[in-house]
PDB file of N, CA and C in Angstrom:
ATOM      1  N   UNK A   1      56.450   3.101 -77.188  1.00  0.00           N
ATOM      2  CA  UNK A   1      55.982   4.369 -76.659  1.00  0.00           C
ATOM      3  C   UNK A   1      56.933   5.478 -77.123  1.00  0.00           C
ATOM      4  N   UNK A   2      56.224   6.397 -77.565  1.00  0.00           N
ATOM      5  CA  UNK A   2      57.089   7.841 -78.001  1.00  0.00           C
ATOM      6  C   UNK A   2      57.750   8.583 -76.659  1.00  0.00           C
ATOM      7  N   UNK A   3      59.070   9.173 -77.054  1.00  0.00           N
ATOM      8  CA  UNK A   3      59.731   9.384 -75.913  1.00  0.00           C
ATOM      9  C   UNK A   3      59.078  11.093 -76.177  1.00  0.00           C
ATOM     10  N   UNK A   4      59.471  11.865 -75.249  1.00  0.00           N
ATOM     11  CA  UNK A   4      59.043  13.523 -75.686  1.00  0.00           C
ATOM     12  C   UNK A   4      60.644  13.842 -75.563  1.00  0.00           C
ATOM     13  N   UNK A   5      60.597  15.124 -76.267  1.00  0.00           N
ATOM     14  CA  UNK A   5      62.168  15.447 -75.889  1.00  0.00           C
ATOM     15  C   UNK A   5      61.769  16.650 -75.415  1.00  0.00           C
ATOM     16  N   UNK A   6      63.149  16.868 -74.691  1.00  0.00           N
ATOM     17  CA  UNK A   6      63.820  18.086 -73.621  1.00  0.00           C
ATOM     18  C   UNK A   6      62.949  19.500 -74.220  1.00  0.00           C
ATOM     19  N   UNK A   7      63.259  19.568 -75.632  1.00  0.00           N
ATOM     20  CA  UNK A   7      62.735  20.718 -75.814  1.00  0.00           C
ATOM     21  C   UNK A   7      61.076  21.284 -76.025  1.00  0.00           C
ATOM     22  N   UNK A   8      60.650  19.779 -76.611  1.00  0.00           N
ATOM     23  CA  UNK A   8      58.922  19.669 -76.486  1.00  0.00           C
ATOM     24  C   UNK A   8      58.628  20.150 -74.838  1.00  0.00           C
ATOM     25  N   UNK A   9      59.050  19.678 -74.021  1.00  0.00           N
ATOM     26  CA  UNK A   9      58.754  19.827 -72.668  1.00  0.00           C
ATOM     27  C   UNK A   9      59.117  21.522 -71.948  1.00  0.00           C
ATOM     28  N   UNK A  10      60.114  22.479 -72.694  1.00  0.00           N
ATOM     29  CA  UNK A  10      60.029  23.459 -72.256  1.00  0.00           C
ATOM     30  C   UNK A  10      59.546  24.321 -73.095  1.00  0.00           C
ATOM     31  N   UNK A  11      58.749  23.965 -74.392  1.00  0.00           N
ATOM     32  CA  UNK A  11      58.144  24.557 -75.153  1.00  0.00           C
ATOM     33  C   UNK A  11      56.549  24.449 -74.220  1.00  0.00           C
ATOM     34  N   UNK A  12      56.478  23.388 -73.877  1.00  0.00           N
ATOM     35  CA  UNK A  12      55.138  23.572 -72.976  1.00  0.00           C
ATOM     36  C   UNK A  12      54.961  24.246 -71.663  1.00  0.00           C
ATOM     37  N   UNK A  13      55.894  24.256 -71.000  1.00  0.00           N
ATOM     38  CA  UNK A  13      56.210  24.718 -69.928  1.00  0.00           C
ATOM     39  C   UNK A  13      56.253  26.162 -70.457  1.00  0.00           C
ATOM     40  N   UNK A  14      56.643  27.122 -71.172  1.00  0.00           N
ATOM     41  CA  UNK A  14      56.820  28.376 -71.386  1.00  0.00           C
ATOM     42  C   UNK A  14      55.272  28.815 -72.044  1.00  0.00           C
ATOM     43  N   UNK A  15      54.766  27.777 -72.501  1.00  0.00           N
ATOM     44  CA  UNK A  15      52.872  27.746 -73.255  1.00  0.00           C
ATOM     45  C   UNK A  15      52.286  28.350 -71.459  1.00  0.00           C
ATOM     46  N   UNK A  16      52.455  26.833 -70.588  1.00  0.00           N
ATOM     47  CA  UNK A  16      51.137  26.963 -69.589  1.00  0.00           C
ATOM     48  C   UNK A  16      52.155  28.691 -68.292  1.00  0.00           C
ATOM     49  N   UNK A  17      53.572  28.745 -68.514  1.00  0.00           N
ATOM     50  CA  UNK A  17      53.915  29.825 -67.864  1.00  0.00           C
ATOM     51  C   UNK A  17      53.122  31.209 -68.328  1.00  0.00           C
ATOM     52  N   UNK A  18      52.926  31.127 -69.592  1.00  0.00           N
ATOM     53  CA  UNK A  18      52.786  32.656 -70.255  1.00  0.00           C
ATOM     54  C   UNK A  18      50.918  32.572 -70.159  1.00  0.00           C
ATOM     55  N   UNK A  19      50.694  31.414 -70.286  1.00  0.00           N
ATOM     56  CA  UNK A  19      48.896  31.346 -70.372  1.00  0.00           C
ATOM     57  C   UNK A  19      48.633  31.962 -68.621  1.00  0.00           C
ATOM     58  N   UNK A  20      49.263  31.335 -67.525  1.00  0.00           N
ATOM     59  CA  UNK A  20      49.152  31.860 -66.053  1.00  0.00           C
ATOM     60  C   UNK A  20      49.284  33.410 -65.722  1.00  0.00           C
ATOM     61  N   UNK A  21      50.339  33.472 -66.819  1.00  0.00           N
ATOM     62  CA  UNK A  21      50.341  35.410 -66.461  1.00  0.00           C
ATOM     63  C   UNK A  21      49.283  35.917 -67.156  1.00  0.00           C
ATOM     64  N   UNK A  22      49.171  35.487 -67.936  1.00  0.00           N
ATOM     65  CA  UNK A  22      48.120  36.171 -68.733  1.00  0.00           C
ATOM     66  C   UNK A  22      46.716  36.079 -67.971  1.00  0.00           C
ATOM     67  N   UNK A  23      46.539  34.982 -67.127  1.00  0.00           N
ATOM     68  CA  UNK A  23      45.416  35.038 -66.467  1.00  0.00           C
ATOM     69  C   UNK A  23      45.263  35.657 -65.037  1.00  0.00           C
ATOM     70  N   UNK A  24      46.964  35.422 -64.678  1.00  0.00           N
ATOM     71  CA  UNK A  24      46.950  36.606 -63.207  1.00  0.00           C
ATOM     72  C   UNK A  24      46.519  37.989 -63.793  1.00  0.00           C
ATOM     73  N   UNK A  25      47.288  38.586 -65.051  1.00  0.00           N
ATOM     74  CA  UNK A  25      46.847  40.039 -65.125  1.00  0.00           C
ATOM     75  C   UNK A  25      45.213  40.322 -65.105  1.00  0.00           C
ATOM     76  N   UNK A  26      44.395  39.568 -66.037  1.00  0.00           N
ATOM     77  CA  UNK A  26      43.306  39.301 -66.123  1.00  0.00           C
ATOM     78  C   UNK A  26      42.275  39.841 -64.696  1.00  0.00           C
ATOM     79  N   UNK A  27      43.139  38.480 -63.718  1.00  0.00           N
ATOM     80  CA  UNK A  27      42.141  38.669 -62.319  1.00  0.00           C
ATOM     81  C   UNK A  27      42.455  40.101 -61.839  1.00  0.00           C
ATOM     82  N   UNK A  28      43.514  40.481 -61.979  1.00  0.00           N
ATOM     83  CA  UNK A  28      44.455  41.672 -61.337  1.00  0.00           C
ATOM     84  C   UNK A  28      44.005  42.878 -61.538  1.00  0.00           C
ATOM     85  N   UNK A  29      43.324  42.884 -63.087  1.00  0.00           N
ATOM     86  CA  UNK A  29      42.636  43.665 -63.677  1.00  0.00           C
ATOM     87  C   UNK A  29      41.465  43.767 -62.978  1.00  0.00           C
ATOM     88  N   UNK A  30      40.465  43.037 -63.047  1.00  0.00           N
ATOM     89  CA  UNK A  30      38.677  42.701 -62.036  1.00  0.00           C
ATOM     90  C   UNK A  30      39.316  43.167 -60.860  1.00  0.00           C
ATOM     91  N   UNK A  31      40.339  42.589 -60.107  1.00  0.00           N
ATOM     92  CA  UNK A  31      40.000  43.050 -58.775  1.00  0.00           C
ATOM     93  C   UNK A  31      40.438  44.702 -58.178  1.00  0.00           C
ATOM     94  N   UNK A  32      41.359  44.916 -59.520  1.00  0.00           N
ATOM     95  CA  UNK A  32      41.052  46.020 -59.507  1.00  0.00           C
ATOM     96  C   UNK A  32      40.072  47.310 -59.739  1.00  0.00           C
ATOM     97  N   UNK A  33      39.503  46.902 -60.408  1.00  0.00           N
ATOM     98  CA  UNK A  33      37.934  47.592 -60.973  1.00  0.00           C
ATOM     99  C   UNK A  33      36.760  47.531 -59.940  1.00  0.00           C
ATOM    100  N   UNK A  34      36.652  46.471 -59.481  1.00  0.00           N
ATOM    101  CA  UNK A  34      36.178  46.010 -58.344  1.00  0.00           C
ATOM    102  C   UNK A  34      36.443  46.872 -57.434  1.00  0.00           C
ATOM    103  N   UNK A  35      37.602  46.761 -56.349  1.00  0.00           N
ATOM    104  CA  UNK A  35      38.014  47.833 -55.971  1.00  0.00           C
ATOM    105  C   UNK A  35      37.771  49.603 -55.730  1.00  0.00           C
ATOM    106  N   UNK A  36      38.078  49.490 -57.538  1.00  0.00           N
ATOM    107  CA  UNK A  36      37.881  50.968 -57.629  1.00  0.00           C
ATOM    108  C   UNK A  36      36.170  51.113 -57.767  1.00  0.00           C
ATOM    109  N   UNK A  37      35.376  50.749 -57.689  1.00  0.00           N
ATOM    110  CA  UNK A  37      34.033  50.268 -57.714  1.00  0.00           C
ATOM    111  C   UNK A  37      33.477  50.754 -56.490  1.00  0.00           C
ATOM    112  N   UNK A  38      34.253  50.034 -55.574  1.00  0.00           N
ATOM    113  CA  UNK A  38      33.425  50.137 -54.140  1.00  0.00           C
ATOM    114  C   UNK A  38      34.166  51.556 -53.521  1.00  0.00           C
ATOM    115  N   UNK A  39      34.999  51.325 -53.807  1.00  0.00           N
ATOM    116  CA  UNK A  39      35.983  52.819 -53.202  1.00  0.00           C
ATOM    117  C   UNK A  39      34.512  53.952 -53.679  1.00  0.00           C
ATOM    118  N   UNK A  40      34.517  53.826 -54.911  1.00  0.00           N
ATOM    119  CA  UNK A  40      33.975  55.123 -55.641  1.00  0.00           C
ATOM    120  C   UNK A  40      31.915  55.054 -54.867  1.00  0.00           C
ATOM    121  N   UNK A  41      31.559  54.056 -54.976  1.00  0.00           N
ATOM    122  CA  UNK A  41      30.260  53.393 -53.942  1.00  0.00           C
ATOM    123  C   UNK A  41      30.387  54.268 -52.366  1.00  0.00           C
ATOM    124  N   UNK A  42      31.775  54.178 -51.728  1.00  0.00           N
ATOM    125  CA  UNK A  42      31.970  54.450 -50.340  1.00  0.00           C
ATOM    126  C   UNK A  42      32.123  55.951 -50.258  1.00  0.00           C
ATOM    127  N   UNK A  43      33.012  56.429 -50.959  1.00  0.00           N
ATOM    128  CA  UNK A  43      32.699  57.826 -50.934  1.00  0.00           C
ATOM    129  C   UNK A  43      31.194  58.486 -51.768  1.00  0.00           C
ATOM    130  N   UNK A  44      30.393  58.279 -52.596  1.00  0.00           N
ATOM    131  CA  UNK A  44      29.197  58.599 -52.782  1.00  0.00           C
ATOM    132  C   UNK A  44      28.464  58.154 -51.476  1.00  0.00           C
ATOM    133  N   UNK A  45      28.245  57.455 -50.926  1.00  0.00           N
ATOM    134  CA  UNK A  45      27.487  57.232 -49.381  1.00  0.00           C
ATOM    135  C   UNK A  45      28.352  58.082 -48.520  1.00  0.00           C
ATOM    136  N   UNK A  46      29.195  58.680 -48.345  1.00  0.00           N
ATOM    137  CA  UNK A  46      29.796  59.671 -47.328  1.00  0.00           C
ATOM    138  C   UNK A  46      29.313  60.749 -47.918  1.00  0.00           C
ATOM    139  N   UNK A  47      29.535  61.383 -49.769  1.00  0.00           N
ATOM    140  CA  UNK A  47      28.944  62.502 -49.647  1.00  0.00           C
ATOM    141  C   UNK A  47      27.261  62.738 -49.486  1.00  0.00           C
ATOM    142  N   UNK A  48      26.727  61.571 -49.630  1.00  0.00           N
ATOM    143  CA  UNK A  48      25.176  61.484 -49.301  1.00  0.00           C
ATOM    144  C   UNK A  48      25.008  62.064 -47.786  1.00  0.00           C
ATOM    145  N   UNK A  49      25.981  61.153 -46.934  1.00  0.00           N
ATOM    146  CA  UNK A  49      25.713  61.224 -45.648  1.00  0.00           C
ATOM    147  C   UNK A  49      26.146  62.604 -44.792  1.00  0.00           C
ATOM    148  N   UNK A  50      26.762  63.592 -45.838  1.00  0.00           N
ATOM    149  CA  UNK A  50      27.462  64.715 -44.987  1.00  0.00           C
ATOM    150  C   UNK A  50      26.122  65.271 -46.090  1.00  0.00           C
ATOM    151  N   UNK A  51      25.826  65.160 -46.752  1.00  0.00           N
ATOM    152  CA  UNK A  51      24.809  66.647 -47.473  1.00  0.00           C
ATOM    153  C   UNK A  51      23.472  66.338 -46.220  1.00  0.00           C
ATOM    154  N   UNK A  52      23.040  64.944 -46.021  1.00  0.00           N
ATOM    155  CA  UNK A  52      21.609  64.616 -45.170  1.00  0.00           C
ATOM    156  C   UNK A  52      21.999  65.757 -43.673  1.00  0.00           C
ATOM    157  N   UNK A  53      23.592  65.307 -43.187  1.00  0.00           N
ATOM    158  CA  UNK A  53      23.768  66.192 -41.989  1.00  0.00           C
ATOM    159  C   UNK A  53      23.694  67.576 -42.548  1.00  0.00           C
ATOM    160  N   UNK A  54      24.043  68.400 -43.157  1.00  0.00           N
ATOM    161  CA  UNK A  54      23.871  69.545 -44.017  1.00  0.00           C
ATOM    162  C   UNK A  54      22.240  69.511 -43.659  1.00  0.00           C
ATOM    163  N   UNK A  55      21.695  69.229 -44.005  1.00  0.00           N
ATOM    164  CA  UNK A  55      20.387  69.461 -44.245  1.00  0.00           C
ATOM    165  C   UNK A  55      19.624  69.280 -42.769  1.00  0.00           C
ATOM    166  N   UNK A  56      20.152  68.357 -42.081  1.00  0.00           N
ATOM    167  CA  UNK A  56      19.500  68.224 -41.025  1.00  0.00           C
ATOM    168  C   UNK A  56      19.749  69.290 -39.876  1.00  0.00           C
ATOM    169  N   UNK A  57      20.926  70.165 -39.886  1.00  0.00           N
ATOM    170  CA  UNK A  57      21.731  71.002 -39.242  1.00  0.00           C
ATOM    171  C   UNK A  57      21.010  72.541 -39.705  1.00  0.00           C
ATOM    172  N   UNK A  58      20.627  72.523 -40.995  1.00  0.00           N
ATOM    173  CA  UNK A  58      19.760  73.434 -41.722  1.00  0.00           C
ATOM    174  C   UNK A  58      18.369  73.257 -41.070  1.00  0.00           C
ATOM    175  N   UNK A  59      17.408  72.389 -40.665  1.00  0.00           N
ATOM    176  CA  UNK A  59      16.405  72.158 -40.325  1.00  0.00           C
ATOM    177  C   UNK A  59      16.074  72.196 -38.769  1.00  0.00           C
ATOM    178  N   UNK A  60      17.168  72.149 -38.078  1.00  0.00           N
ATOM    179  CA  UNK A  60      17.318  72.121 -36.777  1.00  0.00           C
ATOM    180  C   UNK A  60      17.451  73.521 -36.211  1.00  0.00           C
ATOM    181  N   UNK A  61      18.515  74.477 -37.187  1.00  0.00           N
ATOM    182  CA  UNK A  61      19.265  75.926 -36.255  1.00  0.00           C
ATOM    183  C   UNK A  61      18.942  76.458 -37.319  1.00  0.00           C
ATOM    184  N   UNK A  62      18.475  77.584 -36.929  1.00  0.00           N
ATOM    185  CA  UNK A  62      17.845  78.650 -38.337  1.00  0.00           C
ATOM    186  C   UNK A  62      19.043  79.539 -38.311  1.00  0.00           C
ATOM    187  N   UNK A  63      19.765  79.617 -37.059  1.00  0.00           N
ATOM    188  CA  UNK A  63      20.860  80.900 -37.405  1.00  0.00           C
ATOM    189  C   UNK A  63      21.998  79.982 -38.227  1.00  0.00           C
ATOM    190  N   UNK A  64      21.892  78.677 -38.041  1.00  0.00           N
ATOM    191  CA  UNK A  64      23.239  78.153 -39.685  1.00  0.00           C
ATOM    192  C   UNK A  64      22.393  78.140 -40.642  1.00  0.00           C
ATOM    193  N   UNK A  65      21.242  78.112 -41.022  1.00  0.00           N
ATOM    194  CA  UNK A  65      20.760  78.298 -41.972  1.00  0.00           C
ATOM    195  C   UNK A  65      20.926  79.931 -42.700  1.00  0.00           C
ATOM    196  N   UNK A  66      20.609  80.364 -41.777  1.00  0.00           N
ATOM    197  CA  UNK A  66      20.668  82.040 -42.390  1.00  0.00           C
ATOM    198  C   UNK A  66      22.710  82.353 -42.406  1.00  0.00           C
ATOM    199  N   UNK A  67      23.457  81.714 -42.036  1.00  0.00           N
ATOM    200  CA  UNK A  67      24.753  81.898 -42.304  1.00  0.00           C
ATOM    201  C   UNK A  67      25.035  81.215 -43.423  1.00  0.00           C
ATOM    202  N   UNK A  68      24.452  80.138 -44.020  1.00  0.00           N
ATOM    203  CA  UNK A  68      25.091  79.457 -45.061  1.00  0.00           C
ATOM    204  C   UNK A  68      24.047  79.895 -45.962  1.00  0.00           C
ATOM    205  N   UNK A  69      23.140  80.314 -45.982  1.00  0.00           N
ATOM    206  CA  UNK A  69      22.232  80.490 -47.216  1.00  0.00           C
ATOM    207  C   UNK A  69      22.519  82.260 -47.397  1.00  0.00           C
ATOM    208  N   UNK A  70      22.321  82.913 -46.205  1.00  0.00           N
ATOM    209  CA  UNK A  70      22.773  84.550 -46.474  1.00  0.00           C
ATOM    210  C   UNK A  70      21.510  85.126 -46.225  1.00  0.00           C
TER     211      UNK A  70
END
């Protein structure tokens, strides 16, 4: 049986270390995008939801209507 030597073994070890970072940045990357994804999703549904009150506040009181329109 072939023996491995010392240095075969931290030549691999520095292979599967550098392949792991490379795949943490990877995920690190998606879950960041992801992230910035829904962030950007959550505030478009808030400004949806403050223009509908806008509008509904407009439809309700004619004197904020005639203050914000002029």
């Amino acid at each position: 049986m072939r023996r491995i030597s010392l240095q075969t073994v931290v030549s691999l070890a520095e292979i599967v270390t550098a392949l792991a970072v490379v795949l943490s940045l990877v995920y690190a990357a998606n879950e960041f995008r992801r992230s910035r994804n829904l962030t950007r999703t959550d505030l478009q549904t808030i400004v949806y939801d403050r223009m509908l009150e806008m509008d509904r506040l407009l439809i309700e009181n004619e004197e904020i209507a005639d203050i914000l329109v002029g």
